[in-house]
PDB file of N, CA and C in Angstrom:
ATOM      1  N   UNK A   1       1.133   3.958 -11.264  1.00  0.00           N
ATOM      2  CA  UNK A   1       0.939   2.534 -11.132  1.00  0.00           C
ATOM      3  C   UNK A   1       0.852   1.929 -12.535  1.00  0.00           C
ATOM      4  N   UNK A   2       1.668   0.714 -12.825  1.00  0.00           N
ATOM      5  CA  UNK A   2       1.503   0.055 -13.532  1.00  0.00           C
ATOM      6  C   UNK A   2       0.721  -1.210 -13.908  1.00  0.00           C
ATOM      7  N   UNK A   3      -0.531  -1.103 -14.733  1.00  0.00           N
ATOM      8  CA  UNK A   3      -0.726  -2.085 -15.497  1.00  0.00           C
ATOM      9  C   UNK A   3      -0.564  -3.727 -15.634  1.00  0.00           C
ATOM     10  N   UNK A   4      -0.767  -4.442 -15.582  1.00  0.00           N
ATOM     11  CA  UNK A   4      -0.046  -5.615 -15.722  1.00  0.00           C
ATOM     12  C   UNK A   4       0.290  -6.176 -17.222  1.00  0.00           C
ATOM     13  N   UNK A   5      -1.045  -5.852 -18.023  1.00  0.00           N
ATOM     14  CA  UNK A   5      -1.058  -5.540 -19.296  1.00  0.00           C
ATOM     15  C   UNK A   5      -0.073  -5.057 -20.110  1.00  0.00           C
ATOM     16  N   UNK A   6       0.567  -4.069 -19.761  1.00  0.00           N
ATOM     17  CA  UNK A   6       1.568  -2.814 -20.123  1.00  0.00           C
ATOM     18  C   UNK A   6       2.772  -3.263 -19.742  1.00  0.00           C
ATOM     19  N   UNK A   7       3.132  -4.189 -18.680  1.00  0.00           N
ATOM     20  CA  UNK A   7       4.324  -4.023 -18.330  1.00  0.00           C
ATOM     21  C   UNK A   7       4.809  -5.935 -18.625  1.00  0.00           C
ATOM     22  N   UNK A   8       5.936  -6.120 -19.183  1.00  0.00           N
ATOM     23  CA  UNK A   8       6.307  -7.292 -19.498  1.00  0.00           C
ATOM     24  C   UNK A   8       7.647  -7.722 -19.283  1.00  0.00           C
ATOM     25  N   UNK A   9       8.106  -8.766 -19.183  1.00  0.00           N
ATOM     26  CA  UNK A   9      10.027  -9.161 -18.582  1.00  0.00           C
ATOM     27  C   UNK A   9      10.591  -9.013 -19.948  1.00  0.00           C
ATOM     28  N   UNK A  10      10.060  -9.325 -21.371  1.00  0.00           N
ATOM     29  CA  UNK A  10      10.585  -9.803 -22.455  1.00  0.00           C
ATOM     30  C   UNK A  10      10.456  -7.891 -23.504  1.00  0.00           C
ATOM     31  N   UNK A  11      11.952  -7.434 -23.241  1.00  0.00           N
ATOM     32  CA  UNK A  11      11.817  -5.882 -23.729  1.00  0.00           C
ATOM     33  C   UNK A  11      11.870  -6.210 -25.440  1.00  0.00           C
ATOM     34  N   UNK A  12      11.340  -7.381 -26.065  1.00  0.00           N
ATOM     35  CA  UNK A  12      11.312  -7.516 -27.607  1.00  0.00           C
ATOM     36  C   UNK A  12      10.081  -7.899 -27.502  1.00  0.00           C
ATOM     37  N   UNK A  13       9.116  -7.555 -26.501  1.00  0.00           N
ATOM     38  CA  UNK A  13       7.277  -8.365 -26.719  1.00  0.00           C
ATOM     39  C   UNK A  13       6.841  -6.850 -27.339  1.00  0.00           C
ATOM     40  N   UNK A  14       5.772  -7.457 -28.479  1.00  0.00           N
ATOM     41  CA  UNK A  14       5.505  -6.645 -29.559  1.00  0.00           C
ATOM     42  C   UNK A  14       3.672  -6.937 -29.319  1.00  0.00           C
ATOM     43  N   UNK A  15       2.957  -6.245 -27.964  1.00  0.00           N
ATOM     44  CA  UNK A  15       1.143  -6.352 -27.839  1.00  0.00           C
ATOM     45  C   UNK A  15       0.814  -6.531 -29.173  1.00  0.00           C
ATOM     46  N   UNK A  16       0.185  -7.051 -29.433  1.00  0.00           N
ATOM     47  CA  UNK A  16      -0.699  -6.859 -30.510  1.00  0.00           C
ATOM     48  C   UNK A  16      -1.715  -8.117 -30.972  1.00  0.00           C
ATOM     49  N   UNK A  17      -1.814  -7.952 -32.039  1.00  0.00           N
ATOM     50  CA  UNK A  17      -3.470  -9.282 -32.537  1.00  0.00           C
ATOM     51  C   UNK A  17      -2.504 -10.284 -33.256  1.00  0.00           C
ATOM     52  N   UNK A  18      -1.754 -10.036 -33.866  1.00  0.00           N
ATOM     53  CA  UNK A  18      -0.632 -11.065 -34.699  1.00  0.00           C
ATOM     54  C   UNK A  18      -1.796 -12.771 -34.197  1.00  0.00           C
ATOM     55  N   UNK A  19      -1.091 -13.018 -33.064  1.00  0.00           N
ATOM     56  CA  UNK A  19      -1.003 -14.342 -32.185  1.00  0.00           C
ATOM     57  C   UNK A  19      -2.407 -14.644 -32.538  1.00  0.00           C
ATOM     58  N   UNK A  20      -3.400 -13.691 -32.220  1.00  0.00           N
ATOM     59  CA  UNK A  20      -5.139 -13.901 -31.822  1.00  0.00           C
ATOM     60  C   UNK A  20      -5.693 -14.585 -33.719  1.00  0.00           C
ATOM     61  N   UNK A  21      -4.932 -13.520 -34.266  1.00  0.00           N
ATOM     62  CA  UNK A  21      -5.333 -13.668 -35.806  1.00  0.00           C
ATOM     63  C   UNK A  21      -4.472 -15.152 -36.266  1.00  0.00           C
ATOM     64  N   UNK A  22      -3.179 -15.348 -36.145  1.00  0.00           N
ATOM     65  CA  UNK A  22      -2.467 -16.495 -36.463  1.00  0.00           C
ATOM     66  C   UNK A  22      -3.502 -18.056 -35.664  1.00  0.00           C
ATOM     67  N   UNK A  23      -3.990 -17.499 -34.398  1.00  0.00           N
ATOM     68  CA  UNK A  23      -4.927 -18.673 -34.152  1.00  0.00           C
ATOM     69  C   UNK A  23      -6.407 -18.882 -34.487  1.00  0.00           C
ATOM     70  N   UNK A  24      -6.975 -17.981 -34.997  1.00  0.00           N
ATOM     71  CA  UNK A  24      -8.184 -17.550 -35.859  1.00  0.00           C
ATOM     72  C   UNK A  24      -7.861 -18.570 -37.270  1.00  0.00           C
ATOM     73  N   UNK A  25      -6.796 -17.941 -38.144  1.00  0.00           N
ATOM     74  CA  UNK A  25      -6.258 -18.566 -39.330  1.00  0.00           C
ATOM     75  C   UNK A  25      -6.304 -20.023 -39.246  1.00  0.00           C
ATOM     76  N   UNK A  26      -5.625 -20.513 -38.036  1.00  0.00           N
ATOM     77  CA  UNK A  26      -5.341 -22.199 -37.897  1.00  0.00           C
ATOM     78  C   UNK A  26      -6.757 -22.371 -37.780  1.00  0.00           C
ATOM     79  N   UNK A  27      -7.725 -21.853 -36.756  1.00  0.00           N
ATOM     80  CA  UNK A  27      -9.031 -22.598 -36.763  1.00  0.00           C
ATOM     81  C   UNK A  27      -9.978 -22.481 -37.665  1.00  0.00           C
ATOM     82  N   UNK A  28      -9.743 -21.185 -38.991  1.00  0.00           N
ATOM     83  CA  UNK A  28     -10.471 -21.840 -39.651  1.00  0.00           C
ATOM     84  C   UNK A  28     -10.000 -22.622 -41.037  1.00  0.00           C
ATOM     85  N   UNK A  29      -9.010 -23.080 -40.832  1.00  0.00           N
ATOM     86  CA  UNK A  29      -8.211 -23.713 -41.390  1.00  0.00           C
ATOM     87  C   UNK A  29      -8.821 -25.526 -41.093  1.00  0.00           C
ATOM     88  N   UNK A  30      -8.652 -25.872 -39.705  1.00  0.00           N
ATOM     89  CA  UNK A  30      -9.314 -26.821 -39.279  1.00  0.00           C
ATOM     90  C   UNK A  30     -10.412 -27.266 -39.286  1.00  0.00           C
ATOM     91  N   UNK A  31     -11.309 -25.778 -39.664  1.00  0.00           N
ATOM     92  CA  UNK A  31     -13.029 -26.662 -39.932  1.00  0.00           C
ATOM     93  C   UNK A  31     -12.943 -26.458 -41.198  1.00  0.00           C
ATOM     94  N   UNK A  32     -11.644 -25.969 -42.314  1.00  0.00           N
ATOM     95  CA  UNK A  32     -12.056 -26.246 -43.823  1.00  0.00           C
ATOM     96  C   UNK A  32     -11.573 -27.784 -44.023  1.00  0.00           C
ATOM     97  N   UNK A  33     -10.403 -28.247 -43.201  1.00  0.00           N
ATOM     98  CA  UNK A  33     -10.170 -29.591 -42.992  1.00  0.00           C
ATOM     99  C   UNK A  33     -11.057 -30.669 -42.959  1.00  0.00           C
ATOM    100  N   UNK A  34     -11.895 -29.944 -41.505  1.00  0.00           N
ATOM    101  CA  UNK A  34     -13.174 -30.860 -41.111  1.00  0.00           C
ATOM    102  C   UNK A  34     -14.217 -31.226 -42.314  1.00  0.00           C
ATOM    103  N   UNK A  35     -14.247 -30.031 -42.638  1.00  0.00           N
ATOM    104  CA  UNK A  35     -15.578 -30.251 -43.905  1.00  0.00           C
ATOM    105  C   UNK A  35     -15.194 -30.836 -45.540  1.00  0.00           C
ATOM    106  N   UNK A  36     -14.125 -30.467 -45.507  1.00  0.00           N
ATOM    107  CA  UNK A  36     -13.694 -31.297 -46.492  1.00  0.00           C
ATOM    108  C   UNK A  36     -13.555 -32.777 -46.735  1.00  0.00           C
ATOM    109  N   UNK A  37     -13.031 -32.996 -45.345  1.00  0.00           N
ATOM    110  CA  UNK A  37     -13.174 -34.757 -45.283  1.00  0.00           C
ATOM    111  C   UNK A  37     -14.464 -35.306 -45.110  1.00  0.00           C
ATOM    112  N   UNK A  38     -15.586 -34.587 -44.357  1.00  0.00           N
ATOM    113  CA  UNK A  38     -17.033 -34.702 -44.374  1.00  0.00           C
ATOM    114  C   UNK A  38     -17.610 -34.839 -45.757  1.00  0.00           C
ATOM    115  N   UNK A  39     -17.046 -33.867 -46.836  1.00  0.00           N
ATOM    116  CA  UNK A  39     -17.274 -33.741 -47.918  1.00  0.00           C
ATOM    117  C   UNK A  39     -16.822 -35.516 -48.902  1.00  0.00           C
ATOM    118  N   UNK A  40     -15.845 -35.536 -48.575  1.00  0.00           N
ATOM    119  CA  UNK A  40     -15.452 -36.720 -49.242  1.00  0.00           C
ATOM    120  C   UNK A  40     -15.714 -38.506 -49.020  1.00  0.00           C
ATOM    121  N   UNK A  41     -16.424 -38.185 -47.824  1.00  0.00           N
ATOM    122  CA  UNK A  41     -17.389 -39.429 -47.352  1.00  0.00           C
ATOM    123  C   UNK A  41     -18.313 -39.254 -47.804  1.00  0.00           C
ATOM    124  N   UNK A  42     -19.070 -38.054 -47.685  1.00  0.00           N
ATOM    125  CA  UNK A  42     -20.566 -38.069 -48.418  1.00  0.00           C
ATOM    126  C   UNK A  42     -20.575 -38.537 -49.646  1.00  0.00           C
ATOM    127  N   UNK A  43     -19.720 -37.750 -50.510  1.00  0.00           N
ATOM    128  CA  UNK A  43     -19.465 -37.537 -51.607  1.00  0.00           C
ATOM    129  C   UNK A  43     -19.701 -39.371 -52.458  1.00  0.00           C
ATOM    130  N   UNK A  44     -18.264 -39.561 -51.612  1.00  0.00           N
ATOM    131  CA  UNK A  44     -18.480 -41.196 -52.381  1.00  0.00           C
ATOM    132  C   UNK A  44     -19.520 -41.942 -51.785  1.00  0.00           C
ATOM    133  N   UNK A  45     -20.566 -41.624 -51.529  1.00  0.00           N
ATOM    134  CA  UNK A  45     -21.771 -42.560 -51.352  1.00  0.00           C
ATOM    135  C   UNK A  45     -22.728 -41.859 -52.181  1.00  0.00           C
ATOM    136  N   UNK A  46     -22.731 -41.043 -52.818  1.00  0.00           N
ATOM    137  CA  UNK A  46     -23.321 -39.858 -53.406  1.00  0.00           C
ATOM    138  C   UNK A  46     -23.197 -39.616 -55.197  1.00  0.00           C
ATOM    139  N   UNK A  47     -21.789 -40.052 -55.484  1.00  0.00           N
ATOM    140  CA  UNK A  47     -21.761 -39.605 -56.801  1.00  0.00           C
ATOM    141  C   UNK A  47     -21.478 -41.086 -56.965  1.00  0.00           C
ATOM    142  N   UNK A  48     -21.683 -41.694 -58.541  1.00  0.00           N
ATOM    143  CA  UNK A  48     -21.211 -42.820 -59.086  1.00  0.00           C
ATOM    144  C   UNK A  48     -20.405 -43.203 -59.487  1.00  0.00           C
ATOM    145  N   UNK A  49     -19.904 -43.926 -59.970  1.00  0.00           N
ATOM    146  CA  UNK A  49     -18.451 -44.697 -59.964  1.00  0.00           C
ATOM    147  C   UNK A  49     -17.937 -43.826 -61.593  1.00  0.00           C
ATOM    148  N   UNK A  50     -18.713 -43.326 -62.652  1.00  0.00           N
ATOM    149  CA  UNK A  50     -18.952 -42.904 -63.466  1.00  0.00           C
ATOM    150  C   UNK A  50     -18.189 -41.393 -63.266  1.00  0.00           C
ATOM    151  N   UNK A  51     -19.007 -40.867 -62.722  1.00  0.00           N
ATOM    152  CA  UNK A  51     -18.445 -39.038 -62.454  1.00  0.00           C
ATOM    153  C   UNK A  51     -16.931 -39.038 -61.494  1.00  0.00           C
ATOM    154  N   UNK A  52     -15.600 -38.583 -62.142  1.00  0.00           N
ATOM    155  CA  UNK A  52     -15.070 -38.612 -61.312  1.00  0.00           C
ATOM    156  C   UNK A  52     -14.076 -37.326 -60.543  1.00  0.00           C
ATOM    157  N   UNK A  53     -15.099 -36.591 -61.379  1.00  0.00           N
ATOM    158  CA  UNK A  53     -14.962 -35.118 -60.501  1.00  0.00           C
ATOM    159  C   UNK A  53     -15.540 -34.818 -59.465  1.00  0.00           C
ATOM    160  N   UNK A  54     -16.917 -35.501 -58.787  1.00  0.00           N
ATOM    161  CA  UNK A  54     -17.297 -35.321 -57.272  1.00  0.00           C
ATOM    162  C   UNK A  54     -16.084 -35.982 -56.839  1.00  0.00           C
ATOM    163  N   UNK A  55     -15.354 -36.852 -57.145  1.00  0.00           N
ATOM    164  CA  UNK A  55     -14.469 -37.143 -55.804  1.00  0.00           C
ATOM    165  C   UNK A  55     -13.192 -36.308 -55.576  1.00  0.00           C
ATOM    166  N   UNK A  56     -12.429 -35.152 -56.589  1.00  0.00           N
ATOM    167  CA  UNK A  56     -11.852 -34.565 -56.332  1.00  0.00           C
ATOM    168  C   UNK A  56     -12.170 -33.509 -55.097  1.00  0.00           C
ATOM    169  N   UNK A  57     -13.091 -32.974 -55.101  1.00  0.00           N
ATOM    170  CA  UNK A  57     -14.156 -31.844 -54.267  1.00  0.00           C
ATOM    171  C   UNK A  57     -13.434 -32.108 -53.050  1.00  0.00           C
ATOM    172  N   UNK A  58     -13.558 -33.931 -52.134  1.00  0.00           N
ATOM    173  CA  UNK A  58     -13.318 -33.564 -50.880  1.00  0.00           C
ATOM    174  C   UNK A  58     -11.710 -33.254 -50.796  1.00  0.00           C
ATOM    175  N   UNK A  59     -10.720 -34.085 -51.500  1.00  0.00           N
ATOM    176  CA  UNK A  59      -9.396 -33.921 -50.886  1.00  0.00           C
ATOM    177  C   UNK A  59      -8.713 -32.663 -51.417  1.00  0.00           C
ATOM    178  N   UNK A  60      -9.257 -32.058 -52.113  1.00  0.00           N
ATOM    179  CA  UNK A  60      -8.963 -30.366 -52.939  1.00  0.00           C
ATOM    180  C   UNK A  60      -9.474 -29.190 -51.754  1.00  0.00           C
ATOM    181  N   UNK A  61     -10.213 -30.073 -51.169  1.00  0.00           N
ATOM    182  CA  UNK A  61     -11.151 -29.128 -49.851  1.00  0.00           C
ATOM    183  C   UNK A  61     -10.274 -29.256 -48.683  1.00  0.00           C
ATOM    184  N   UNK A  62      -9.603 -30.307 -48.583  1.00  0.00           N
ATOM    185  CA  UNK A  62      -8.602 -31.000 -47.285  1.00  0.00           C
ATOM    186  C   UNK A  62      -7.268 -30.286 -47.631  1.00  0.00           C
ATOM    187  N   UNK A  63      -6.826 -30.222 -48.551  1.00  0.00           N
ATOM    188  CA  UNK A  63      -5.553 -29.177 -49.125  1.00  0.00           C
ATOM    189  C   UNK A  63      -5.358 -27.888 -48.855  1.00  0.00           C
ATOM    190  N   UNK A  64      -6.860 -27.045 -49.227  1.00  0.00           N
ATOM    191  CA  UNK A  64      -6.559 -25.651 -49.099  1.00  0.00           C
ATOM    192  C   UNK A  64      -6.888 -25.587 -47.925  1.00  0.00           C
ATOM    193  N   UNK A  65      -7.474 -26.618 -47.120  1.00  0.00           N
ATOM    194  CA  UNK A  65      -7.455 -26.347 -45.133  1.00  0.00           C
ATOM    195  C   UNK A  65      -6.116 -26.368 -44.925  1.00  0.00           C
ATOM    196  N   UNK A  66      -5.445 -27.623 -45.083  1.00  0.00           N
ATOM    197  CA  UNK A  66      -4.126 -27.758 -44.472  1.00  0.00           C
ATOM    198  C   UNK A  66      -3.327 -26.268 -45.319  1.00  0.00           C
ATOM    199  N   UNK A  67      -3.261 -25.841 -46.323  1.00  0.00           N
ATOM    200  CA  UNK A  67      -2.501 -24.839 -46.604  1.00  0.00           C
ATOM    201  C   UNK A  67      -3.193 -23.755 -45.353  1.00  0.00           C
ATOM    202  N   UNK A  68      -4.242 -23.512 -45.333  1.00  0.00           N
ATOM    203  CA  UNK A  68      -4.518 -22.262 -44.153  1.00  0.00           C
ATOM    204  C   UNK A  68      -4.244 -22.311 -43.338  1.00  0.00           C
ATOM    205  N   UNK A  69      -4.142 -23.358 -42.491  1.00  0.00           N
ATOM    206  CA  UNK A  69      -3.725 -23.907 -41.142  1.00  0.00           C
ATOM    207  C   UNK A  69      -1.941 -23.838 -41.308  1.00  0.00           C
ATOM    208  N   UNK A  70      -1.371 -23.919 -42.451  1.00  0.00           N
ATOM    209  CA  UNK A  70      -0.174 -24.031 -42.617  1.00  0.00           C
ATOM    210  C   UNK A  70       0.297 -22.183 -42.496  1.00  0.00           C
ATOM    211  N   UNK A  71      -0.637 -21.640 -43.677  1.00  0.00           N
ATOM    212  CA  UNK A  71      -0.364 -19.839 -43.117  1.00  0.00           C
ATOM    213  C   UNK A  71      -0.462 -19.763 -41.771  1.00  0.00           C
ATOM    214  N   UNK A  72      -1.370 -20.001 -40.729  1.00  0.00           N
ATOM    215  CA  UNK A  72      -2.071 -19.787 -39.861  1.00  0.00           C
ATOM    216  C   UNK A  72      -0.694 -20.140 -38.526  1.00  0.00           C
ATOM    217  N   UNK A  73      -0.010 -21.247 -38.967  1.00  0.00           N
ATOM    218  CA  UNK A  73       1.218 -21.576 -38.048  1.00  0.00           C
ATOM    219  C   UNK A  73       2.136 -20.426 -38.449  1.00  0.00           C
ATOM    220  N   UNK A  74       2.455 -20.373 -39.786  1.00  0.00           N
ATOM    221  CA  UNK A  74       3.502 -19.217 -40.199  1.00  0.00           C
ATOM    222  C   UNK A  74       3.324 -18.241 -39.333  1.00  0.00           C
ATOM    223  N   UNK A  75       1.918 -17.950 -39.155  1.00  0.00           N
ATOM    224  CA  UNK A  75       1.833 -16.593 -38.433  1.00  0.00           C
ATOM    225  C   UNK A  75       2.317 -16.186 -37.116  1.00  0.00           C
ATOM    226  N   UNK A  76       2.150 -17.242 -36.746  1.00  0.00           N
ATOM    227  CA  UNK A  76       2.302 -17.831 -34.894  1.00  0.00           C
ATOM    228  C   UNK A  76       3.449 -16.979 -34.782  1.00  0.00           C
TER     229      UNK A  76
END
């Protein structure tokens, strides 16, 4: 008896974590997104018009999300 698990219509399906990990990647890709833009609201109520390296922090934080989320599709 077969499995349901084991047995598939598509004779090029390759089981494995690929998919589980490629959607792992996107999500935490999305809460480096999240927190980054969190970061950049705080931020400008936070640092002064003076310092203008707190305001790089949030959209440098929003970048390397969207790049992970961008691996994270590659993977798909």
């Amino acid at each position: 008896m077969m499995l349901a698990g084991v047995a598939h219509n598509n004779p090029n399906y390759d089981p494995g974590w690929v998919s589980f990990f490629a959607a792992l990647v996107m999500l935490v890709g999305c809460v480096i997104v999240l927190v980054g833009g969190a970061m950049s609201i705080g931020i400008r109520g936070l640092v002064g018009r003076r310092k203008w390296a707190g305001y790089a922090i949030g959209p440098l934080t929003i970048a390397i999300g969207l790049g992970v989320v961008a691996l994270g599709v590659w993977l798909w």
